[in-house]
PDB file of N, CA and C in Angstrom:
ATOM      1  N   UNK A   1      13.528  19.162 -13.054  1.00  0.00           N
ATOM      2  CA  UNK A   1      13.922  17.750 -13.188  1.00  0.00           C
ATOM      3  C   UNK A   1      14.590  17.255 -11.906  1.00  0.00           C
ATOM      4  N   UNK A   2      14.278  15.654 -11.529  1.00  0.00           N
ATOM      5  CA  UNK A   2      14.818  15.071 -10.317  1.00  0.00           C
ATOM      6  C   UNK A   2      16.304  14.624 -10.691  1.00  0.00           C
ATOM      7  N   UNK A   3      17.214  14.963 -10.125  1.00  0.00           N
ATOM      8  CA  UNK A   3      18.696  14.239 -10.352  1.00  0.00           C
ATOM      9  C   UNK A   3      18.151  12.786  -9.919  1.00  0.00           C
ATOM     10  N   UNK A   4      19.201  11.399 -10.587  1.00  0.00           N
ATOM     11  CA  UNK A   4      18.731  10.433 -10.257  1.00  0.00           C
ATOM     12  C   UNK A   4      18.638  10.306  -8.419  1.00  0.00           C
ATOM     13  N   UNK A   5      19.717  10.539  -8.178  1.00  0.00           N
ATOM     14  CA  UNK A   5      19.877  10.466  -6.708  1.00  0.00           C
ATOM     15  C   UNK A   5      19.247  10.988  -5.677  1.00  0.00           C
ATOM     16  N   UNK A   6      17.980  12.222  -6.474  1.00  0.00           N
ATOM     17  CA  UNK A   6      16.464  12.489  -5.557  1.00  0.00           C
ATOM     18  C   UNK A   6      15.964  11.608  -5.692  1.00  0.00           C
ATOM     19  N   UNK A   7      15.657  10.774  -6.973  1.00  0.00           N
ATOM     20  CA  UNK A   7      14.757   9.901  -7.590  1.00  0.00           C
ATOM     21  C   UNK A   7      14.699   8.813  -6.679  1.00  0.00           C
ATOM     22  N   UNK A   8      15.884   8.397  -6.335  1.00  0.00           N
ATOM     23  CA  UNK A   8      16.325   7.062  -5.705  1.00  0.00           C
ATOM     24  C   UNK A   8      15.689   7.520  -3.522  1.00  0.00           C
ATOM     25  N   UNK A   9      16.065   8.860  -3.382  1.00  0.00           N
ATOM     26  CA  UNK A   9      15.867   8.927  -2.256  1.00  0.00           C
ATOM     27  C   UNK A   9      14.483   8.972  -2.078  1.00  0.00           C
ATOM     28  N   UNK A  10      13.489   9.522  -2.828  1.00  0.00           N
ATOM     29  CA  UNK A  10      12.229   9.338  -2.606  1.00  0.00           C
ATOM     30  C   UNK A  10      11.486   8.295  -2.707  1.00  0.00           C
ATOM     31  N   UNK A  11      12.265   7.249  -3.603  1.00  0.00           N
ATOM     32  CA  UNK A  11      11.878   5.890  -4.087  1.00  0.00           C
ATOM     33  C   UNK A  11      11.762   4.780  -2.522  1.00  0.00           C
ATOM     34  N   UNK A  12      13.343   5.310  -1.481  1.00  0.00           N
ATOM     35  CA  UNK A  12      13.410   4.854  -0.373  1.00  0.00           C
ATOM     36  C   UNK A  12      12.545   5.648   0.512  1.00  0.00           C
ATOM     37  N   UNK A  13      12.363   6.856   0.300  1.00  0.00           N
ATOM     38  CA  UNK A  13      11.470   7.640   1.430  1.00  0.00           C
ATOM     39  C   UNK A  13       9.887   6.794   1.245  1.00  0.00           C
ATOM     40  N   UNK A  14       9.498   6.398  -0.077  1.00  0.00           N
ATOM     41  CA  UNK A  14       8.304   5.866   0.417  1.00  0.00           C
ATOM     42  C   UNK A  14       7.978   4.743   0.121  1.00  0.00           C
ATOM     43  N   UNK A  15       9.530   3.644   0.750  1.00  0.00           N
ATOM     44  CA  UNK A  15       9.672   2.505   0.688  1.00  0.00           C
ATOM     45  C   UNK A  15       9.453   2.515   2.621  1.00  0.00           C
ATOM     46  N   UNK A  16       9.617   3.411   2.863  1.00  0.00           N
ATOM     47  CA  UNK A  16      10.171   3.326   4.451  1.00  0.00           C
ATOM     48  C   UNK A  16       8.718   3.676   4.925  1.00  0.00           C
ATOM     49  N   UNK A  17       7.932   4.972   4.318  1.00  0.00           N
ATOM     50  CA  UNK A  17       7.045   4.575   4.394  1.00  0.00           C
ATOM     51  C   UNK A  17       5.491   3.956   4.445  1.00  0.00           C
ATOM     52  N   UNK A  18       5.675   2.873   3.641  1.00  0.00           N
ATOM     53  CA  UNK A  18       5.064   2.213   3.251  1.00  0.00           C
ATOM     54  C   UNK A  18       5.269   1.031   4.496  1.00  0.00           C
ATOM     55  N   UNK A  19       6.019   1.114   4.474  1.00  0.00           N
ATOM     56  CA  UNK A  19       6.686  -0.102   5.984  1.00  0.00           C
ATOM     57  C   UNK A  19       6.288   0.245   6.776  1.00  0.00           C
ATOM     58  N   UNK A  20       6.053   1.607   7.347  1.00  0.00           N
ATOM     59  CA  UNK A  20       5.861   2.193   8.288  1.00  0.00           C
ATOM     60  C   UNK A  20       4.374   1.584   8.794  1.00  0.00           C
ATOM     61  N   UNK A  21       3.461   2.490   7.878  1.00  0.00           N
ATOM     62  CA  UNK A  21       2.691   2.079   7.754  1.00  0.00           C
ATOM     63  C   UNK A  21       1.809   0.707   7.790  1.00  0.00           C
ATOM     64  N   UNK A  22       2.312  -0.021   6.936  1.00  0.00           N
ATOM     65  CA  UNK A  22       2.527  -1.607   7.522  1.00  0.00           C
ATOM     66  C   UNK A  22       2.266  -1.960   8.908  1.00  0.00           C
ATOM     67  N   UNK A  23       3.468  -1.350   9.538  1.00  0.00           N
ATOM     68  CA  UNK A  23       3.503  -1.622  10.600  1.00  0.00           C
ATOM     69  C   UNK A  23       2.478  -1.303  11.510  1.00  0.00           C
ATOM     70  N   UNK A  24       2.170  -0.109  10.995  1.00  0.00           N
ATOM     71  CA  UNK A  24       1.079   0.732  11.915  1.00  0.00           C
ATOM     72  C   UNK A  24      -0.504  -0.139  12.123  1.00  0.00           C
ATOM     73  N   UNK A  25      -0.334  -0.335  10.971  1.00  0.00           N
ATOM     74  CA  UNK A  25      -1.424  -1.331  10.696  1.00  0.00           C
ATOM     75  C   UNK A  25      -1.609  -2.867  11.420  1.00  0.00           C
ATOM     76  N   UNK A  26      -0.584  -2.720  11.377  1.00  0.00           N
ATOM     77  CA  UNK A  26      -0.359  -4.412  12.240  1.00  0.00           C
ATOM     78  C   UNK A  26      -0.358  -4.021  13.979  1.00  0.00           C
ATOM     79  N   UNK A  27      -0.098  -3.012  14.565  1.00  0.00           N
ATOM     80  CA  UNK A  27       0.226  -2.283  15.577  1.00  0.00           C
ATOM     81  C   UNK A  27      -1.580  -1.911  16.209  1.00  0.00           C
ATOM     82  N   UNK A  28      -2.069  -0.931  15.306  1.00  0.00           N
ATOM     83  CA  UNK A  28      -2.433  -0.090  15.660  1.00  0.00           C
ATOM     84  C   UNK A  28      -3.911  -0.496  14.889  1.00  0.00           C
ATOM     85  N   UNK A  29      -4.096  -1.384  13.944  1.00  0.00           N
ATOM     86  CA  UNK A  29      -5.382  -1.369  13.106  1.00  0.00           C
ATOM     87  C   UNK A  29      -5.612  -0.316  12.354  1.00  0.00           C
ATOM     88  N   UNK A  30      -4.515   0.587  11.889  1.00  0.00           N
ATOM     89  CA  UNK A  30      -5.089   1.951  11.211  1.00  0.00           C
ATOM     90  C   UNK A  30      -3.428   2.206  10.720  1.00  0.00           C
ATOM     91  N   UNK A  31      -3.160   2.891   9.467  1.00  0.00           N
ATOM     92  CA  UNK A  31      -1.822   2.972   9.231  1.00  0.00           C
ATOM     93  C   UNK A  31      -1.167   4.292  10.152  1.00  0.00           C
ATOM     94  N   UNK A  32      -0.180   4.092  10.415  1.00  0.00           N
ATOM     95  CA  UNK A  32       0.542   5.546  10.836  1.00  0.00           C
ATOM     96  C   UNK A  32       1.491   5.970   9.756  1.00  0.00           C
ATOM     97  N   UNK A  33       1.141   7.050  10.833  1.00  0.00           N
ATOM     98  CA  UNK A  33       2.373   8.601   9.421  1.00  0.00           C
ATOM     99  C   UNK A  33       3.259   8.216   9.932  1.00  0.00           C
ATOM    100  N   UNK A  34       4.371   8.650   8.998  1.00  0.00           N
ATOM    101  CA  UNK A  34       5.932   8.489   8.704  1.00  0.00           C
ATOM    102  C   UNK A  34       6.466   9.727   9.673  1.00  0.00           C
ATOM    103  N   UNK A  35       6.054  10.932   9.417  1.00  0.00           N
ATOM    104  CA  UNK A  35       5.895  11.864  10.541  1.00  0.00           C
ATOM    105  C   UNK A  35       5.861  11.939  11.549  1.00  0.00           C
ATOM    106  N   UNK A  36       6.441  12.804  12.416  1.00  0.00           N
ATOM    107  CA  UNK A  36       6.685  12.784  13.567  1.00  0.00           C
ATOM    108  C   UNK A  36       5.669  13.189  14.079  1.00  0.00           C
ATOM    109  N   UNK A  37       4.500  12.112  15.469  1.00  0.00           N
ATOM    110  CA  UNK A  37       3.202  12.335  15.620  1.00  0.00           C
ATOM    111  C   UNK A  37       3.157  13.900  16.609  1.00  0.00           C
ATOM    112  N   UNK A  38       2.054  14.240  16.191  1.00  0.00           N
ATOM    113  CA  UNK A  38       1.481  15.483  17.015  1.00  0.00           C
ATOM    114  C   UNK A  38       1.723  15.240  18.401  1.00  0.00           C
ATOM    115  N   UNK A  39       1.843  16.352  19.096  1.00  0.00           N
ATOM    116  CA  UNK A  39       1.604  16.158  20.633  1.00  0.00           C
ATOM    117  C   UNK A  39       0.548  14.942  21.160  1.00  0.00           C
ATOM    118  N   UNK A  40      -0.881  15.687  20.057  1.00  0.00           N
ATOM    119  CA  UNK A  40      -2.563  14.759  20.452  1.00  0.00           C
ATOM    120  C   UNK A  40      -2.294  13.868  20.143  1.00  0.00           C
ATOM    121  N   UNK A  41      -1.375  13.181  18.987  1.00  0.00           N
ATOM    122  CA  UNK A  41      -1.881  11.898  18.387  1.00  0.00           C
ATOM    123  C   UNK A  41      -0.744  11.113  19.522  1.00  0.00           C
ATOM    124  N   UNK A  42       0.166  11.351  19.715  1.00  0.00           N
ATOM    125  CA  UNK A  42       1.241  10.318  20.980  1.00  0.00           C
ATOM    126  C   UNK A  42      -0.063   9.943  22.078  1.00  0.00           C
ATOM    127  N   UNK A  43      -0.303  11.593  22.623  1.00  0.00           N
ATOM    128  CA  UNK A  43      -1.505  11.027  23.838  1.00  0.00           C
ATOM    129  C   UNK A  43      -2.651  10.320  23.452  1.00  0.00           C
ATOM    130  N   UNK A  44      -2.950  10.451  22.366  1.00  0.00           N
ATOM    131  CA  UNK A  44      -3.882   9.284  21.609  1.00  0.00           C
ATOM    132  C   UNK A  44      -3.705   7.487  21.505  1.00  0.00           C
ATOM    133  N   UNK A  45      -2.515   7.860  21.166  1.00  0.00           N
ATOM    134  CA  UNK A  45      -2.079   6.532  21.112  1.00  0.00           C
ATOM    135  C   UNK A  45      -1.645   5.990  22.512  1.00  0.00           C
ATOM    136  N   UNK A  46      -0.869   6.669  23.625  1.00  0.00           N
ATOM    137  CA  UNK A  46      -0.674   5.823  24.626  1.00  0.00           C
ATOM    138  C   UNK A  46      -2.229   5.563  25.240  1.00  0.00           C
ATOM    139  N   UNK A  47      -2.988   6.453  25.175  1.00  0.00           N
ATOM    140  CA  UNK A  47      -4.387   6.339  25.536  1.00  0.00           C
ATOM    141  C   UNK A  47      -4.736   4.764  25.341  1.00  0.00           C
ATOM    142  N   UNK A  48      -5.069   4.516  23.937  1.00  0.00           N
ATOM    143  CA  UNK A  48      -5.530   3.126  23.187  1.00  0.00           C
ATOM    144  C   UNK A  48      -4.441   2.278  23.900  1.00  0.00           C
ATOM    145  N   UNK A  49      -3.278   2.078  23.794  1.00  0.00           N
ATOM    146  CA  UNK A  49      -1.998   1.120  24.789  1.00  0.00           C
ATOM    147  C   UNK A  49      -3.028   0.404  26.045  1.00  0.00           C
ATOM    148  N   UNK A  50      -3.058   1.483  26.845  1.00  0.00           N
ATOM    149  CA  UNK A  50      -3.411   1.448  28.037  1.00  0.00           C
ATOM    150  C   UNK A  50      -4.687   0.604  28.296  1.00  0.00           C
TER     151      UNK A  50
END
C-alpha cells in the first residue's frame, strides 16, 4: 500500500511530467523524458538546435 504522501508525490511526479513533456513538444515537436537525457540524446538535440 501507498502512504498518502507517496500518493501525492507521484501525483506531482507526473504532473511535472506531463509539463515536461508539454514542453518538449512545443520545443522540440516530439515529447521529452523527464529523465536525465543520455549522453546521445543531448548530442542529438544540440545537433537539431543548430
Amino acid at each position: 500500500m501507498l502512504t498518502k504522501e507517496a500518493v501525492i508525490n507521484l501525483q506531482q511526479e507526473e504532473k511535472e511530467r506531463l509539463a515536461k513533456a508539454a514542453l518538449g513538444k512545443k520545443i522540440y515537436g516530439k515529447p521529452s523524458k523527464p529523465q536525465k537525457p543520455s549522453p546521445r540524446q543531448s548530442f542529438a538535440k544540440s545537433i537539431r538546435k543548430s
